[in-house]
Protein backbone atom coordinates (compact mmCIF):
# COMPACT_ATOMS: atom_id res chain seq x y z
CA UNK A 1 0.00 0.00 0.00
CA UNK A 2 1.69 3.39 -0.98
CA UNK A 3 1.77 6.14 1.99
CA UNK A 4 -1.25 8.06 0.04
CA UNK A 5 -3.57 5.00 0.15
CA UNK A 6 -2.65 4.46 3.53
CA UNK A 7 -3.35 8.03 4.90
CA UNK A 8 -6.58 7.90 2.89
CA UNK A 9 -7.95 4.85 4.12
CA UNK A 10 -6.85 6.31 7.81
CA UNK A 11 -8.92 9.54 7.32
CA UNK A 12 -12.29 7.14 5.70
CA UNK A 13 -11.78 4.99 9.42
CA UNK A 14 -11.58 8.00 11.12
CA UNK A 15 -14.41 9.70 9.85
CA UNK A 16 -16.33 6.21 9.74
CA UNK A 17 -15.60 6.43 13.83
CA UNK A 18 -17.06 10.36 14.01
CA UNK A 19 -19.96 9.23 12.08
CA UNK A 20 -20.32 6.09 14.41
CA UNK A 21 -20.36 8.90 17.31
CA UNK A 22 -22.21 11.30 16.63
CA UNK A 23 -25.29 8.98 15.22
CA UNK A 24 -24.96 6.38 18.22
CA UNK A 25 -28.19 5.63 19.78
CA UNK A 26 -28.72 3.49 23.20
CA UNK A 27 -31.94 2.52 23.60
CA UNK A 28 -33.32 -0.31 25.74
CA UNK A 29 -33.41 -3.61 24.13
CA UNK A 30 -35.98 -5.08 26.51
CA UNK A 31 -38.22 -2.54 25.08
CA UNK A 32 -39.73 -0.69 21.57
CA UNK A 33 -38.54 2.86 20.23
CA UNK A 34 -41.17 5.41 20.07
CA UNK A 35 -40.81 4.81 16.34
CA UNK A 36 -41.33 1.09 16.77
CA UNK A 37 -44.76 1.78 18.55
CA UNK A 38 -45.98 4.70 16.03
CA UNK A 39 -45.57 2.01 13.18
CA UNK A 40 -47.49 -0.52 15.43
CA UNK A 41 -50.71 2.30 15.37
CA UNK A 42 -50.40 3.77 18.85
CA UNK A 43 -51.04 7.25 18.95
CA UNK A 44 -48.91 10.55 20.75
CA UNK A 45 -51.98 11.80 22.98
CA UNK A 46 -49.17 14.29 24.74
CA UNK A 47 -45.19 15.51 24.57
CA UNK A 48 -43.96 17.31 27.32
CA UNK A 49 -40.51 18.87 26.99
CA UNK A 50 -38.15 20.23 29.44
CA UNK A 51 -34.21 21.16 29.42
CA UNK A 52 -31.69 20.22 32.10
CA UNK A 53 -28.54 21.97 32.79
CA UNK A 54 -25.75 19.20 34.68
CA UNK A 55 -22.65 19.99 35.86
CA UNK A 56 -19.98 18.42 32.93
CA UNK A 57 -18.13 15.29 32.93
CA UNK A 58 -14.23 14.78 33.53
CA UNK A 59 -12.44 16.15 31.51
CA UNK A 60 -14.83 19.03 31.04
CA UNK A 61 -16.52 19.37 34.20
CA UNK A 62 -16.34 22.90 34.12
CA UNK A 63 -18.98 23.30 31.14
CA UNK A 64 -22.24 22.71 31.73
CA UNK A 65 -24.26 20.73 29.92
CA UNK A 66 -27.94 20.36 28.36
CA UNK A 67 -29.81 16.92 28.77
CA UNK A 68 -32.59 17.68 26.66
CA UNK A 69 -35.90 15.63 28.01
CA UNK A 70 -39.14 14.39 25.74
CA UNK A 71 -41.36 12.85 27.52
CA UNK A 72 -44.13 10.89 25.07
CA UNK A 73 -47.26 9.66 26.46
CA UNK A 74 -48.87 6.92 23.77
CA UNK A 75 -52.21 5.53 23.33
CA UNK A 76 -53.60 2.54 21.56
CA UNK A 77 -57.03 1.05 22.54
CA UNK A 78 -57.13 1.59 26.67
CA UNK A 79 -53.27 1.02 26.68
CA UNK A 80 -50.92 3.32 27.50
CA UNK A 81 -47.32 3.67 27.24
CA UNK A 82 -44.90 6.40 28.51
CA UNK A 83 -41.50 7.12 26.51
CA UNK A 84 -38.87 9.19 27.77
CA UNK A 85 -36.00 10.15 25.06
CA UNK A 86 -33.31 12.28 26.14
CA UNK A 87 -30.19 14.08 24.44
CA UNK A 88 -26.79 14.19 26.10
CA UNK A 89 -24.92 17.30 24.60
CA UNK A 90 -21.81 16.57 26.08
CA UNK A 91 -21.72 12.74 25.32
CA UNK A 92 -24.06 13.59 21.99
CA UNK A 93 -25.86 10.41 22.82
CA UNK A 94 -29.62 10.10 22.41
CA UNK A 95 -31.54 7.53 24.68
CA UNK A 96 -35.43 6.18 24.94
CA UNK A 97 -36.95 4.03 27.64
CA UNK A 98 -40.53 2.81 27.04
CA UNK A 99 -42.77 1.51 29.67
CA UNK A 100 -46.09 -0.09 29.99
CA UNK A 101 -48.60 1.40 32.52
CA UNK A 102 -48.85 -1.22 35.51
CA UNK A 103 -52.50 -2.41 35.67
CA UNK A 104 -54.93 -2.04 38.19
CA UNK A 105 -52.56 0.32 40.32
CA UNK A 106 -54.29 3.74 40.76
CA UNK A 107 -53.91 7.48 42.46
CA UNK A 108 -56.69 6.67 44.93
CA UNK A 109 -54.52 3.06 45.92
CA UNK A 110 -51.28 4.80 46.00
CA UNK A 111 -52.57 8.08 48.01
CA UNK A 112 -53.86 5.48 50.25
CA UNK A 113 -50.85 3.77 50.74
CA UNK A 114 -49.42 7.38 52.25
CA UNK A 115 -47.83 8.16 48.83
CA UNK A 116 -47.69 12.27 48.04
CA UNK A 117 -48.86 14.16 45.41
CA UNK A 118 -45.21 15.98 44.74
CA UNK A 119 -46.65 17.87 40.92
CA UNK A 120 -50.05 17.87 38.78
CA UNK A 121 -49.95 19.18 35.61
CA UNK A 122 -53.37 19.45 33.18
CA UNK A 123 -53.42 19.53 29.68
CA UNK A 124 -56.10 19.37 26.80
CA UNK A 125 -55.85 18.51 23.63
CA UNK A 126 -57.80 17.68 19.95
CA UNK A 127 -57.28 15.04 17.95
CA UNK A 128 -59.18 13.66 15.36
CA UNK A 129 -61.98 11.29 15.98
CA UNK A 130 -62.36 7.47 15.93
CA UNK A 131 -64.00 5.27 12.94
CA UNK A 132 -66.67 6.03 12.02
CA UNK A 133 -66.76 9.69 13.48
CA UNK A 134 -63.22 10.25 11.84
CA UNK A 135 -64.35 13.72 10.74
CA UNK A 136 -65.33 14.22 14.38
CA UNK A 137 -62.68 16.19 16.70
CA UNK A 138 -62.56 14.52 20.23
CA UNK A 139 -61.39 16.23 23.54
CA UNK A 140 -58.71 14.53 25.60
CA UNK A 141 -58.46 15.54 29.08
CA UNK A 142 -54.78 14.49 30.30
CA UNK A 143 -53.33 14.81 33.93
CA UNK A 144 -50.23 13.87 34.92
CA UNK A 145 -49.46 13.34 39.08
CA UNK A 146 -45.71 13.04 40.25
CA UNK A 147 -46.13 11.13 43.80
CA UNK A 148 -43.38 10.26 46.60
CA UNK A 149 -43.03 8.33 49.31
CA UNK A 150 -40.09 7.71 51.38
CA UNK A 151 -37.34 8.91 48.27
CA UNK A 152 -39.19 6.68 45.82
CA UNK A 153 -41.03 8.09 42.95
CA UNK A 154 -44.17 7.39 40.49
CA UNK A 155 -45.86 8.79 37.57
CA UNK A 156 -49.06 8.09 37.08
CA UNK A 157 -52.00 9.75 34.20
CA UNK A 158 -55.40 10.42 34.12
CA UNK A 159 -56.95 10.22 30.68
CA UNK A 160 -60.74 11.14 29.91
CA UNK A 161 -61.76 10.94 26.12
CA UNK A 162 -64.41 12.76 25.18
CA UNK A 163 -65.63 10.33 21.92
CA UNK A 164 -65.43 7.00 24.05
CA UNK A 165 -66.93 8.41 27.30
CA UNK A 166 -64.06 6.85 29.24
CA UNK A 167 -61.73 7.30 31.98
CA UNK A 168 -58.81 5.65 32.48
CA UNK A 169 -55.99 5.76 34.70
CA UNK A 170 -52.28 4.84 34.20
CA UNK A 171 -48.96 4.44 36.72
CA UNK A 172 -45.37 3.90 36.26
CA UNK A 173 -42.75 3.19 38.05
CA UNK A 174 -40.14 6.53 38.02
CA UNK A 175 -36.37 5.69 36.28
């Protein structure tokens, strides 16, 4: 190999590597991507967005950094799932955890069981209707609790849709 091919096929690995990087995804095996679940016919009923500043990591601690948090709620029939994706812009690595709702656990049980309210947030929202009232808007009615007890933490949603009639609640377990 003469020195130019080599050098050339050392720049094409090393730009093969910064591709690798900055397009490297971890997301959890045991689980589907939000993607995955769209494809499958479940629905975004809600996003909720927030930014986080974190002290760096070594050898940068000194520069902050933004963990950008999505939070996806998904509906598909009375299921729900709740996605999280977040973007590391130090590490520039992008992350999703999906979980199932935990059946028959809800707010009253876990308010009984001494757990706190900690956050409520309410939101409404339009989408289009169900077959056969496709041309139909329906009203959803989402509201998110935050509860603690004792350092632990759960999420749990409220969900009342306006076209079915019907109420459903939903809790996870927090990360």
């Amino acid at each position: 190999m003469s020195k130019h091919s080599r050098r050339d096929f050392a720049v094409l690995v090393l730009f093969a590597l910064i591709l690798v990087g900055f397009t490297s995804r971890d997301v959890n095996a045991s689980e589907h991507t939000i993607l995955d679940l769209r494809q499958q016919g479940w629905q975004v009923i809600d996003i909720n967005t927030r930014t986080d500043r974190a002290p760096g990591k070594a050898p940068y601690a000194h520069i902050k950094r933004d963990i950008r948090v999505n939070t996806f709620t998904l509906s598909k029939g009375a299921k729900q799932v709740s996605c999280i994706a977040q973007y590391d812009s130090q590490s520039e690595k992008y992350s999703e955890d999906c979980r199932m709702a935990q059946a028959g656990v809800t707010i009253m049980d876990l308010r009984n069981q001494g757990w706190k309210v900690t956050d409520m947030v309410v939101r409404k929202k339009q989408l289009k209707g169900i077959e056969p009232y496709e041309n139909a808007m329906r009203d959803i009615r989402l509201t998110t609790f935050e509860l603690e007890l004792m350092g632990k933490k759960r999420s749990c949603q409220a969900m009342y849709d306006s076209q079915s009639e019907k109420y459903n609640e939903n809790c996870w377990s927090a990360n």
